[in-house]
Protein backbone atom coordinates (compact mmCIF):
# COMPACT_ATOMS: atom_id res chain seq x y z
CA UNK A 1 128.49 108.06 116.08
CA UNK A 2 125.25 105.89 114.67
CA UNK A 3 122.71 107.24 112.53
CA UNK A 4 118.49 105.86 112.97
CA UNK A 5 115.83 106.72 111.42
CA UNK A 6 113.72 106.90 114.22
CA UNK A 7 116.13 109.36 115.91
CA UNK A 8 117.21 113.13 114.21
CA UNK A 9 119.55 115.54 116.24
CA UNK A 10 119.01 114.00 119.44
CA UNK A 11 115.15 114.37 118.47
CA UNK A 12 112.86 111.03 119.34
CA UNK A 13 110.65 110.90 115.97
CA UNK A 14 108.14 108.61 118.42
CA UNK A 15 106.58 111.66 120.39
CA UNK A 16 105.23 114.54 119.05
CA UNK A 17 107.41 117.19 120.05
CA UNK A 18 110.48 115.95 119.12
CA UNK A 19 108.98 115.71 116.00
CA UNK A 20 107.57 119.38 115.84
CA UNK A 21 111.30 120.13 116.51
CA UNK A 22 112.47 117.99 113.60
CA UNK A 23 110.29 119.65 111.51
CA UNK A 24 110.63 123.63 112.57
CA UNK A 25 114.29 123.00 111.74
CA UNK A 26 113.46 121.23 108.33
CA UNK A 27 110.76 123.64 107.25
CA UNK A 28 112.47 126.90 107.87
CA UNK A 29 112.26 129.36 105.46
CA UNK A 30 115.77 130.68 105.90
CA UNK A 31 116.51 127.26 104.22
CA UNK A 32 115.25 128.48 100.51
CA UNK A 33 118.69 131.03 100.70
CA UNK A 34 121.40 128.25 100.84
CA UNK A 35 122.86 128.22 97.52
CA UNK A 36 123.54 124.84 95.47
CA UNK A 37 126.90 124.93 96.60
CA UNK A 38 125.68 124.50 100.31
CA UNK A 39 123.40 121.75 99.60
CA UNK A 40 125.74 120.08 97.91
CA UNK A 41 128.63 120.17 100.66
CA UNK A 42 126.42 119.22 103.08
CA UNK A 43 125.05 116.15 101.01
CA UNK A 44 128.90 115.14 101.00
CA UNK A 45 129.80 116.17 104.65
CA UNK A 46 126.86 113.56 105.85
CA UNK A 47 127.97 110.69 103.03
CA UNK A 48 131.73 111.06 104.52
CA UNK A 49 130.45 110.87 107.93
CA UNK A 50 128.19 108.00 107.38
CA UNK A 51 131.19 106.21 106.16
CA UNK A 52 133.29 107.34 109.13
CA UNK A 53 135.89 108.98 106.67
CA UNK A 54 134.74 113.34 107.57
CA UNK A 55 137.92 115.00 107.96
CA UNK A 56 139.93 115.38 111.12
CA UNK A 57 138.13 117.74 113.41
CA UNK A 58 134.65 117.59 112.37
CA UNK A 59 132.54 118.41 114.82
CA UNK A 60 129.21 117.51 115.56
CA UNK A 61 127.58 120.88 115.76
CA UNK A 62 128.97 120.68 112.04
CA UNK A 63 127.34 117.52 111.14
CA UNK A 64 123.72 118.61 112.89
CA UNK A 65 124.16 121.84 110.80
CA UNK A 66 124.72 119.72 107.18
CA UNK A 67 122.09 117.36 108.01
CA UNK A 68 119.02 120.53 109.18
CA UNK A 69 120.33 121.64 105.53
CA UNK A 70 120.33 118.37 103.61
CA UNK A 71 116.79 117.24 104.88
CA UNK A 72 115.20 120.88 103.50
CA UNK A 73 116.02 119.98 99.99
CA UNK A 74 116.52 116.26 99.34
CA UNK A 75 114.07 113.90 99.11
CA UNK A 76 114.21 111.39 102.18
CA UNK A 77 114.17 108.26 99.34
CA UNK A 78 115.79 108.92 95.93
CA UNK A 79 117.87 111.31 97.56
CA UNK A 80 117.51 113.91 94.71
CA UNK A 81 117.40 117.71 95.29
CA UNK A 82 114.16 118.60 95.50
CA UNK A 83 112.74 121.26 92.71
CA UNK A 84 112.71 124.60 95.38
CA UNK A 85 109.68 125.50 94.98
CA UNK A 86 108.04 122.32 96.08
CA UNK A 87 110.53 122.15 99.72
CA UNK A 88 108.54 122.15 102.59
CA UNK A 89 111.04 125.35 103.70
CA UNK A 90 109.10 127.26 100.97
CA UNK A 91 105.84 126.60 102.31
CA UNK A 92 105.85 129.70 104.15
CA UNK A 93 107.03 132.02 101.62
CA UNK A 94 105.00 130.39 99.09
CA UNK A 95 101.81 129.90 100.48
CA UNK A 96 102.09 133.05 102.40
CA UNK A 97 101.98 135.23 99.47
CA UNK A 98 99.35 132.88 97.91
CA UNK A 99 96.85 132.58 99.49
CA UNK A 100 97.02 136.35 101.44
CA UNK A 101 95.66 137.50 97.95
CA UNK A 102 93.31 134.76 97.52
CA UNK A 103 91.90 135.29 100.93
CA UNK A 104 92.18 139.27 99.85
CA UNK A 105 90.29 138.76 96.64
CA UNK A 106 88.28 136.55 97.27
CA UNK A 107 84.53 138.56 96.01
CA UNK A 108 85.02 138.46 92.15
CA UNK A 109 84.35 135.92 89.58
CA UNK A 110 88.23 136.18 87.68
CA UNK A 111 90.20 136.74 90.81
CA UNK A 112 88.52 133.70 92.04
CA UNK A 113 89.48 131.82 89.13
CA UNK A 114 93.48 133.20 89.22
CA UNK A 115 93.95 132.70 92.44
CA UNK A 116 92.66 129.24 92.93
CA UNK A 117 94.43 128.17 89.92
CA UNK A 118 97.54 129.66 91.02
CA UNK A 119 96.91 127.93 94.48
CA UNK A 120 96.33 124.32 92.60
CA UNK A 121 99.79 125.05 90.51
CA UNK A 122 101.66 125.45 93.40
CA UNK A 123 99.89 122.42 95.67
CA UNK A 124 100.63 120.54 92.34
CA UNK A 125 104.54 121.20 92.63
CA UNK A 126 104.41 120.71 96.97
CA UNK A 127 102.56 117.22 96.16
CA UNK A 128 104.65 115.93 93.42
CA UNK A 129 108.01 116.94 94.87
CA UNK A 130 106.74 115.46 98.21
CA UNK A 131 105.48 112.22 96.93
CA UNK A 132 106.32 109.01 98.79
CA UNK A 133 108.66 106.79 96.53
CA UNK A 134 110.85 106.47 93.60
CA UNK A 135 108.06 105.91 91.11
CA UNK A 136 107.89 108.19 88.49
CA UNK A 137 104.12 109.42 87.28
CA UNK A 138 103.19 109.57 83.53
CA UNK A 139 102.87 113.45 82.20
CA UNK A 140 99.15 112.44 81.40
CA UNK A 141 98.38 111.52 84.60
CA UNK A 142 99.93 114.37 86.49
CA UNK A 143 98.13 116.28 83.73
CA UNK A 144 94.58 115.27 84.93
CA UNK A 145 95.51 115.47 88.46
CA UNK A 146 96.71 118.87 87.69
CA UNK A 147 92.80 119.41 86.00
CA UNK A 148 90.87 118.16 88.34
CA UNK A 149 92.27 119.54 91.48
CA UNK A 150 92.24 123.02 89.93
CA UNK A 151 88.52 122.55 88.81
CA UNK A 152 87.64 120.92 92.52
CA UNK A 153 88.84 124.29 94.04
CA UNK A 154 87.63 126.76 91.38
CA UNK A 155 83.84 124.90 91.33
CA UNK A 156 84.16 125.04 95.62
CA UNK A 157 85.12 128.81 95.50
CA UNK A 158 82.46 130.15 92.74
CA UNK A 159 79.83 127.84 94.01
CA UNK A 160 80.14 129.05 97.46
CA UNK A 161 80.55 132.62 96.32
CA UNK A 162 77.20 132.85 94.89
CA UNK A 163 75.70 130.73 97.56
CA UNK A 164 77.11 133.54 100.09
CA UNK A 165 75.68 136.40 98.59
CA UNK A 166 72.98 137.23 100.58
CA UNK A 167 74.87 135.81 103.78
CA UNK A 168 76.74 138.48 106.28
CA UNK A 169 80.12 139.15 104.86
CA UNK A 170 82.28 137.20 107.50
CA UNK A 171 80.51 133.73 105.70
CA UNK A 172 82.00 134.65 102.25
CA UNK A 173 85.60 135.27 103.82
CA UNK A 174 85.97 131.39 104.49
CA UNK A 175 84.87 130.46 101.07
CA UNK A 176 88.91 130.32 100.17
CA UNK A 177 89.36 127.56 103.03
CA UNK A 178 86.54 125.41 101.62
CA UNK A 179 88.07 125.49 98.70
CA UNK A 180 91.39 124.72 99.81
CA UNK A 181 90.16 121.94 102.41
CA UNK A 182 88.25 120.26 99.25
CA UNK A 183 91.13 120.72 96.69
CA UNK A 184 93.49 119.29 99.12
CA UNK A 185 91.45 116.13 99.22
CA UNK A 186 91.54 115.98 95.05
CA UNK A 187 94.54 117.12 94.36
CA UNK A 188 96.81 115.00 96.42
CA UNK A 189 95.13 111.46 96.00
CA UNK A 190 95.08 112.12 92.26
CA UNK A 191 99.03 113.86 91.92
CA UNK A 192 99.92 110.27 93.77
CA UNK A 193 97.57 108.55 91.99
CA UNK A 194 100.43 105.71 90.80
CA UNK A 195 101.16 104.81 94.92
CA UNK A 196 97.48 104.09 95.09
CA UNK A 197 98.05 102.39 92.00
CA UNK A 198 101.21 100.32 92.34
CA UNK A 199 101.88 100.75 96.42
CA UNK A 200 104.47 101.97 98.13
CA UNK A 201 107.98 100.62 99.71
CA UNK A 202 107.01 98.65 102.92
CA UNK A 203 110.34 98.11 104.85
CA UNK A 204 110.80 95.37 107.86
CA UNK A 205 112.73 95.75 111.37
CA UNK A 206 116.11 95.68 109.30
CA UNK A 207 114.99 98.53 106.79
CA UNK A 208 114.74 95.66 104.24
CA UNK A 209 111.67 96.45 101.61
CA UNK A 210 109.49 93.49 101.48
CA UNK A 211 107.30 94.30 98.80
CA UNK A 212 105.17 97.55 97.67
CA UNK A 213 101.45 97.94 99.56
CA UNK A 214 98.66 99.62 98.25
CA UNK A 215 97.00 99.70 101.68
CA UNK A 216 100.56 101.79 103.09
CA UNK A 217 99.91 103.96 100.44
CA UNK A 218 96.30 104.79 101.34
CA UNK A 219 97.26 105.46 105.24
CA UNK A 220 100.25 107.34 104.21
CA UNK A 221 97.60 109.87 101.37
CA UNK A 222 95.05 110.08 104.56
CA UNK A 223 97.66 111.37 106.70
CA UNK A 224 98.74 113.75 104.34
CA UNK A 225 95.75 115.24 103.29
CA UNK A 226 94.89 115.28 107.37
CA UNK A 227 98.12 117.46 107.97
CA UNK A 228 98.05 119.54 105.28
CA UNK A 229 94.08 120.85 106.09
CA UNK A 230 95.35 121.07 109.75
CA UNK A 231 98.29 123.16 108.05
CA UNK A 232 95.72 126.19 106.34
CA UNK A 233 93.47 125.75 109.56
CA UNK A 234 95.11 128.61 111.83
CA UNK A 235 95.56 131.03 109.30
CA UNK A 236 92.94 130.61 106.82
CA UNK A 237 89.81 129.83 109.91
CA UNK A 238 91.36 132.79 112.49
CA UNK A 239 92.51 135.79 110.12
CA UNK A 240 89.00 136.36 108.46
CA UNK A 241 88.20 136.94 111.92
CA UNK A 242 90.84 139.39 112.56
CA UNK A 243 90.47 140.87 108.98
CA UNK A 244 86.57 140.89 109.51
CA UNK A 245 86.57 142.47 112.81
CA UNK A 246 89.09 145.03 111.66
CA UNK A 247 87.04 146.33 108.56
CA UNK A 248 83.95 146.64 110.31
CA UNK A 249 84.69 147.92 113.85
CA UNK A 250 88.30 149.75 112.95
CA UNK A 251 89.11 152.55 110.81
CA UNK A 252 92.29 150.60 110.18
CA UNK A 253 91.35 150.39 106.09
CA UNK A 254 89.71 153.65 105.47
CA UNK A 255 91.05 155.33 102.45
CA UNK A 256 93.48 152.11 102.49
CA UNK A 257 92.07 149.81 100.82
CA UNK A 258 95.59 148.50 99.63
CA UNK A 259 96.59 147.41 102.92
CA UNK A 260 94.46 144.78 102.83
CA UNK A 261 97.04 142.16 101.14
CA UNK A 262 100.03 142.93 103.02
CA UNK A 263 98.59 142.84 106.33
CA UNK A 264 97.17 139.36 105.35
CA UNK A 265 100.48 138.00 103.45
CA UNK A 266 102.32 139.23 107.04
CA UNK A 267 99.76 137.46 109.14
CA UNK A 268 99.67 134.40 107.01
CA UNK A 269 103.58 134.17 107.10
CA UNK A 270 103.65 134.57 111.30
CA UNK A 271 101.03 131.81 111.39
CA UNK A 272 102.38 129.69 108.69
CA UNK A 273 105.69 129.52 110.60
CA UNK A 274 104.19 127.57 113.35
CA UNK A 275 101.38 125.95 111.62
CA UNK A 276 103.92 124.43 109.04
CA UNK A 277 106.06 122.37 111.27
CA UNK A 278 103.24 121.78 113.70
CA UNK A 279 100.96 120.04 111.22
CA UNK A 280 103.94 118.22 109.57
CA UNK A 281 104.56 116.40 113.03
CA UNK A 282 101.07 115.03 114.00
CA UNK A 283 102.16 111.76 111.87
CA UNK A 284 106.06 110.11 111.67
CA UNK A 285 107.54 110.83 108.48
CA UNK A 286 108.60 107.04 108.73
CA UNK A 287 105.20 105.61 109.48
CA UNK A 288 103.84 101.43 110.08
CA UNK A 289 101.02 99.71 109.26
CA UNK A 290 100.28 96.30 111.08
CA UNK A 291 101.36 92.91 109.13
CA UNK A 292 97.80 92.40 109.88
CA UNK A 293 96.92 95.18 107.39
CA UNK A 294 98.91 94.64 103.88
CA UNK A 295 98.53 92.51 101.12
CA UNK A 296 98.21 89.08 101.11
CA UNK A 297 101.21 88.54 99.21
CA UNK A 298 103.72 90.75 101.11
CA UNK A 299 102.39 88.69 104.73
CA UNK A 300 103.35 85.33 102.69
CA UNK A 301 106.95 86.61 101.99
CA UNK A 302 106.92 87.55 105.58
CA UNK A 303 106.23 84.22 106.34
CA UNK A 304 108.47 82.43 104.07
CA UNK A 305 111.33 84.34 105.29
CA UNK A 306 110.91 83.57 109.12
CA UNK A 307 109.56 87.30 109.98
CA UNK A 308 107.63 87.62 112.69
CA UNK A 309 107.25 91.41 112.31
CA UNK A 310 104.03 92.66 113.91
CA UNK A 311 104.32 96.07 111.95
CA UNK A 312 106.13 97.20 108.44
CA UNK A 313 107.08 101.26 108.13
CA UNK A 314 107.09 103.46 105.16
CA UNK A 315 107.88 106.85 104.05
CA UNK A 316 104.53 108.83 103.77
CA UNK A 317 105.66 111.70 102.27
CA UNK A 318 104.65 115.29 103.12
């Protein structure tokens, strides 16, 4: 029994569909329900077994189980639980509920304003919680992040509103995905402002770190922000169509109006299922960067040491 990185449940993280299967085990939402006690035994069962010292007939449909559970709500590096709402396994719960009202209420001035800044809150927690790195950010900084993400979206979703107006009314329905797209490229650059900063873990062949890149951590925020707009792409660009095409050539919400939200929350958490997992896989969770590529200073040490590493691989978050 071995343990890689680059292999998880029999799952080669190389091609993409071993990775999409990685990741609809990791980000399912039946995850949120397992209590502390769960997380915990499973964190133990997998140190145990790493050691070779799991009790007497352990077996391995055991160890697969502890390890789906321990990779929903511990972070891959510092190996802390993860604050819940901020687990990829919430995403669909979470951002289901979210943004099926913001894409509901979506005409007004204040629900604009509530519902993006909800939105931002939560993407605040996800981005944090998913950050590449043990490097803690100052309170100030995660304060401005916080700001200016939250006015990105807000200024994106008013802006367009009023720009929309005279437009026909399936226009104003995407408004909430512009805003989301250009949050998304605010809010997580600036919550991980301090990688961009200070760099990130680069690791060689042996898992050794070699010295902290700023260039890693720039590939690792593009990917990121790539994945998570290809996340809010199915649901948020296809169910104003649906919605759309129901209110105009249905009877579906005459005299209920109120159905509105749940029939979007219910779509949004059938997409989200598959759109979760999917986007999560387009990039390795353990990504590389060519030698070629970091810092001056890191290819030196790689040099001094005898490496001759043609790539270095680091955790770029989620």
């Amino acid at each position: 029994k071995q343990w890689y990185q680059r292999r998880v449940r029999g799952w080669l993280q190389d091609s993409y569909l071993g990775r999409a299967k990685h990741f609809f085990s990791v980000t399912d939402p039946r995850n949120v329900l397992l209590s502390g006690r769960q997380l915990d035994g499973a964190k133990e069962l997998l140190k145990l077994y790493r050691e070779r010292k799991e009790s007497a007939g352990t077996t391995d449909e055991q160890v697969f189980a502890a390890k789906k559970m321990y990779e929903s709500a511990f972070h891959p590096e510092t190996q802390q639980k993860m604050f819940l709402p901020g687990r990829m396994s919430f995403q669909v719960p979470g951002n289901m509920t979210i943004t099926g009202f913001m894409m509901t209420y979506y005409r007004t001035t204040p629900a604009v304003l509530f519902w993006q800044w909800v939105n931002q809150s939560f993407n605040a927690v996800v981005n944090y919680t998913n950050r590449s790195g043990k490097s803690d950010i100052p309170e100030s900084l995660l304060l401005k992040s916080y700001l200016a993400a939250t006015t990105c979206a807000v200024g994106v979703a008013v802006g367009l509103n009023k720009a929309t107006v005279k437009l026909p009314p399936i226009v104003g329905r995407f408004v909430p995905f512009a805003a989301v797209a250009s949050a998304n490229c605010v809010n997580i650059p600036m919550m991980r402002q301090s990688e961009l900063l200070n760099g990130i873990d680069v690791l060689n062949e042996n898992g050794e770190v070699v010295g902290q890149s700023q260039a890693a951590a720039r590939s690792a925020i593009v990917q990121v922000v790539f994945s998570r707009i290809l996340m809010a792409t199915p649901g948020m660009g296809l169910i104003p169509v649906v919605m759309n095409t129901l209110e105009t050539k249905t009877k579906v919400f005459k005299g209920r109006a109120w159905l509105a939200a749940p029939l979007q929350v219910g779509l949004l958490g059938f997409v989200l299922t598959f759109a979760t997992p999917l986007a999560c896989a387009v990039f390795e969770q353990n990504s590389s960067i060519s030698v070629k590529n970091v810092e001056q200073s890191i290819r030196d040490k790689l040099a001094e040491s005898g490496s001759e590493a043609k790539f270095l691989t680091f955790n770029k978050g989620l």
